[in-house]
C-alpha atoms as a PDB file:
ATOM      1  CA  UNK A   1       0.000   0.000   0.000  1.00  0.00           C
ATOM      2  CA  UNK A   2       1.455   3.190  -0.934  1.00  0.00           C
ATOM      3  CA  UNK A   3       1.715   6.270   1.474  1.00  0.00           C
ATOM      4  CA  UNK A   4      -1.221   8.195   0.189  1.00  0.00           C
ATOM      5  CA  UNK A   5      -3.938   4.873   0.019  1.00  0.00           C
ATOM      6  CA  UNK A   6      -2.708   4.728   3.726  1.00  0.00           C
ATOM      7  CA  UNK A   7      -3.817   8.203   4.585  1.00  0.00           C
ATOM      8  CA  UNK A   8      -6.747   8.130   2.461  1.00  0.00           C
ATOM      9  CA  UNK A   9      -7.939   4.705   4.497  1.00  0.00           C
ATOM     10  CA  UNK A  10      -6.914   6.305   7.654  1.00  0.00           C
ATOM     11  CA  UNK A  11      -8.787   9.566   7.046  1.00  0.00           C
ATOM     12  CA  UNK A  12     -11.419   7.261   5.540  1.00  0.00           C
ATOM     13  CA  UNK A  13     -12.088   5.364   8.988  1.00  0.00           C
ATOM     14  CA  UNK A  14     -11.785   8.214  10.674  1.00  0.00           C
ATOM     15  CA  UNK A  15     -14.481  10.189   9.121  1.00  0.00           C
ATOM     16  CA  UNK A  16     -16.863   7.051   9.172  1.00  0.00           C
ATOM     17  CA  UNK A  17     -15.913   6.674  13.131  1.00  0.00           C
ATOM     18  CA  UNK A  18     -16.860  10.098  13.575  1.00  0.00           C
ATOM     19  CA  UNK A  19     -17.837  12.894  10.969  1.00  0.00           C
ATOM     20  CA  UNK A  20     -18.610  15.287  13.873  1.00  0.00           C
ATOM     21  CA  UNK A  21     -15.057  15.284  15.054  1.00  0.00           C
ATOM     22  CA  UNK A  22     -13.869  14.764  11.899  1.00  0.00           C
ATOM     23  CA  UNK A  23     -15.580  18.274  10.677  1.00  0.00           C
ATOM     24  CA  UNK A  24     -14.419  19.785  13.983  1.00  0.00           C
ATOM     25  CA  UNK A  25     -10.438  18.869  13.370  1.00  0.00           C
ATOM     26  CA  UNK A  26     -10.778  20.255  10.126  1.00  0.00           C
ATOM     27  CA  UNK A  27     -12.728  23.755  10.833  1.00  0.00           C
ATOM     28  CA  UNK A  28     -11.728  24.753  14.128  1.00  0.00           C
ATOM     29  CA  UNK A  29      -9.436  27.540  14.285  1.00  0.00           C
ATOM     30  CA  UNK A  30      -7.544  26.587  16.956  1.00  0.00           C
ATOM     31  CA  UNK A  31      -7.713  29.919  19.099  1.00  0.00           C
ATOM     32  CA  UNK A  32      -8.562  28.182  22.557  1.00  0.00           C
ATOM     33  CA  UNK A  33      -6.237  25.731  24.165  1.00  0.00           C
ATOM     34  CA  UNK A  34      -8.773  24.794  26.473  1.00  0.00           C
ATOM     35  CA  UNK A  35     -12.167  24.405  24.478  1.00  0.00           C
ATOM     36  CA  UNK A  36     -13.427  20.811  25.267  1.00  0.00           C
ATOM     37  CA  UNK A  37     -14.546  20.270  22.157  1.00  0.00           C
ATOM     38  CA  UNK A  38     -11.593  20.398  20.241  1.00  0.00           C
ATOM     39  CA  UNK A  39      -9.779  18.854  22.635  1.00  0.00           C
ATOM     40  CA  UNK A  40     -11.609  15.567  22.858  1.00  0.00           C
ATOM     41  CA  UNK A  41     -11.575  15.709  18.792  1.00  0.00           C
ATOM     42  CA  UNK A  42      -7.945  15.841  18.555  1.00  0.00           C
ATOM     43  CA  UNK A  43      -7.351  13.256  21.218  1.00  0.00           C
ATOM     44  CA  UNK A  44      -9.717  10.967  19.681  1.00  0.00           C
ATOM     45  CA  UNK A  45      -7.103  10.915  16.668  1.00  0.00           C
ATOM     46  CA  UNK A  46      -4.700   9.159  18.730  1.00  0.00           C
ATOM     47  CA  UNK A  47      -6.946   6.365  19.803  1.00  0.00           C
ATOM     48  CA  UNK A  48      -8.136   6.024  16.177  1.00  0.00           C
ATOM     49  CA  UNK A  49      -5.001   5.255  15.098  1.00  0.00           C
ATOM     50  CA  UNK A  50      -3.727   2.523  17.532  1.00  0.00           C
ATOM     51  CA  UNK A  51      -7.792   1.254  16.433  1.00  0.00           C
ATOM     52  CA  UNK A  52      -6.505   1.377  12.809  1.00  0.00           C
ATOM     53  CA  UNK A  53      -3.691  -0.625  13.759  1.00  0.00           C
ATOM     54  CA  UNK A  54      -5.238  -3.024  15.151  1.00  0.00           C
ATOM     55  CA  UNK A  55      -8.280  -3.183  12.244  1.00  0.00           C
ATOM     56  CA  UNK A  56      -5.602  -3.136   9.136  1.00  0.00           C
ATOM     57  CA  UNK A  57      -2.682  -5.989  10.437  1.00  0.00           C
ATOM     58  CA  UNK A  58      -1.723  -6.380   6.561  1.00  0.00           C
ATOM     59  CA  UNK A  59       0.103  -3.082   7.454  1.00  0.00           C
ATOM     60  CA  UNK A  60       3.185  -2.710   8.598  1.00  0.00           C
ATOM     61  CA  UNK A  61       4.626  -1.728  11.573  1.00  0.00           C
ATOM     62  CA  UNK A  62       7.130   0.778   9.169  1.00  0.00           C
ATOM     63  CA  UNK A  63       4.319   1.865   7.245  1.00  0.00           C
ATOM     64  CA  UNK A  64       1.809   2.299  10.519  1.00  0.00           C
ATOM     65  CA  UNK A  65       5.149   4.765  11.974  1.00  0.00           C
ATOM     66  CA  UNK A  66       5.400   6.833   8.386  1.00  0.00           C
ATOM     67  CA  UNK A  67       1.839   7.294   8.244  1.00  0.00           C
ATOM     68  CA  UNK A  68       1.862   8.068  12.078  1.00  0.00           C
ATOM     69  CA  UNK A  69       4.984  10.341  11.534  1.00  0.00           C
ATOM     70  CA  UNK A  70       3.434  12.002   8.088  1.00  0.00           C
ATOM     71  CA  UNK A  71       0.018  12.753   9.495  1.00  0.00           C
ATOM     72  CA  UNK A  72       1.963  14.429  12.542  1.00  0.00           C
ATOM     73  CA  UNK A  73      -0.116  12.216  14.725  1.00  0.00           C
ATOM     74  CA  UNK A  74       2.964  12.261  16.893  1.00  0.00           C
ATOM     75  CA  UNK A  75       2.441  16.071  17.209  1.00  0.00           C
ATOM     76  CA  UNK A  76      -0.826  15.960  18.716  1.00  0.00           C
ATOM     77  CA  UNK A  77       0.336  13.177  21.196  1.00  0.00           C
ATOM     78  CA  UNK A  78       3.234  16.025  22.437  1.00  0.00           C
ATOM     79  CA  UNK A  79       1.137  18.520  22.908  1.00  0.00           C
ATOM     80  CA  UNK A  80      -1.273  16.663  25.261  1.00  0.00           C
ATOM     81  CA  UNK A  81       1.773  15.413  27.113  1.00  0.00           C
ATOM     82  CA  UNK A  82       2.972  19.117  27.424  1.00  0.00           C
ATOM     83  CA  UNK A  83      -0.652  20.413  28.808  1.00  0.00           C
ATOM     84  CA  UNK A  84      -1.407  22.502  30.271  1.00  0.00           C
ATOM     85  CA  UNK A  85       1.693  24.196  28.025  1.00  0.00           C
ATOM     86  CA  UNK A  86       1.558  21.926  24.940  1.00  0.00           C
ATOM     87  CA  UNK A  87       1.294  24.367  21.397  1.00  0.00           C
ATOM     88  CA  UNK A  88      -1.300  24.962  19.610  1.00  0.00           C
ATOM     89  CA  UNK A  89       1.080  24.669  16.536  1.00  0.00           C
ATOM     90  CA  UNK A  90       1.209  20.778  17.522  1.00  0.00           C
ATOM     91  CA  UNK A  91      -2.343  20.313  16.589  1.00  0.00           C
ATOM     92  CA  UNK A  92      -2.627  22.623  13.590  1.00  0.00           C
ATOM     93  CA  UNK A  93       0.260  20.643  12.391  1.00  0.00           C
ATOM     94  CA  UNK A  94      -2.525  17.641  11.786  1.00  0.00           C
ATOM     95  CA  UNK A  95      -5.042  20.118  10.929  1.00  0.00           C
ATOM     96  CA  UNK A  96      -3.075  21.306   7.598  1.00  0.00           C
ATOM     97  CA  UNK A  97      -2.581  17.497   7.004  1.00  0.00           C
ATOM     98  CA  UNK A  98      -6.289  17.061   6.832  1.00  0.00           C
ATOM     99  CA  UNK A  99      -7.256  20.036   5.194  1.00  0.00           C
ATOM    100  CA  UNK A 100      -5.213  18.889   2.309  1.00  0.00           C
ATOM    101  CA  UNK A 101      -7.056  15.195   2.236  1.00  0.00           C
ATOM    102  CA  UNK A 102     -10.105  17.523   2.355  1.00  0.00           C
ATOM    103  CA  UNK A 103      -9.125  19.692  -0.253  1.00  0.00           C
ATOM    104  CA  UNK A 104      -8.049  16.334  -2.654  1.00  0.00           C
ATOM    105  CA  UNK A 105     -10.833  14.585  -2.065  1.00  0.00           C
ATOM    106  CA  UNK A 106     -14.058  16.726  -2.384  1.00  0.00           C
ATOM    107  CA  UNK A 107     -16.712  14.298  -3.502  1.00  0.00           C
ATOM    108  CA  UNK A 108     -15.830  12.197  -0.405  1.00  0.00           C
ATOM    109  CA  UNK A 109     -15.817  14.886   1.915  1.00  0.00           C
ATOM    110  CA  UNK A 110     -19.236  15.851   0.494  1.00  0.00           C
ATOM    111  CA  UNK A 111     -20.550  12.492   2.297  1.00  0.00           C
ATOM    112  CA  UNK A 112     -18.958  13.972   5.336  1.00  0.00           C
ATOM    113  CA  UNK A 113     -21.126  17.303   5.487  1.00  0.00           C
ATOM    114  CA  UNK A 114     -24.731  15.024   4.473  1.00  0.00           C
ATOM    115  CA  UNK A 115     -23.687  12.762   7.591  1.00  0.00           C
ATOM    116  CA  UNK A 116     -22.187  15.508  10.347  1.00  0.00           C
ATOM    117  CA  UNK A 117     -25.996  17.328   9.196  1.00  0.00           C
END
């Protein structure tokens, strides 16, 4: 599986697991460190990956870390371990990641907005 099928199956399960979340990670602007909402969103990222670990064992462990390390997944993780100091950057980091599936992928990410409705 190449890098990008990876992300788009990731993002894929992701979305399906949650559009709500997945339309808040994408739209929030990230202005309050503290806002519950967001914060539960991003953190659910982390426990959707080690889920889409576990769901996809035909990949790698190598290709679980670049998609882990590509996605900045790994960014969002610091910044929860740095609370109540972690940077917003850290999470915006993943944001722009997204926003670009988004932006490649329109007719899926139509299905999003009819199911987060």
């Amino acid at each position: 599986m190449t890098t990008n099928e990876l992300i788009d199956c990731f993002f894929t399960d992701l979305k399906k697991y949650n559009p709500t979340n997945f339309k808040t990670l994408e739209r929030s602007s990230l202005d309050d460190p503290n806002d519950p909402v967001v914060l539960k969103s991003f953190s659910s990222v982390i426990t959707r990956a080690q889920i889409f670990r576990e769901k996809h064992p035909e990949i790698s462990q190598e290709e679980f870390n670049i998609l882990y390390f590509k996605l900045k997944i790994d960014l969002i993780a610091a910044f929860f371990m740095e609370l109540p100091d972690g940077s917003l950057d850290d999470l915006r980091a993943f944001q722009k990641e997204l926003k670009h599936y988004v932006r490649k992928n329109p007719e899926k990410y139509k299905s999003i907005e009819k199911e987060a409705v």
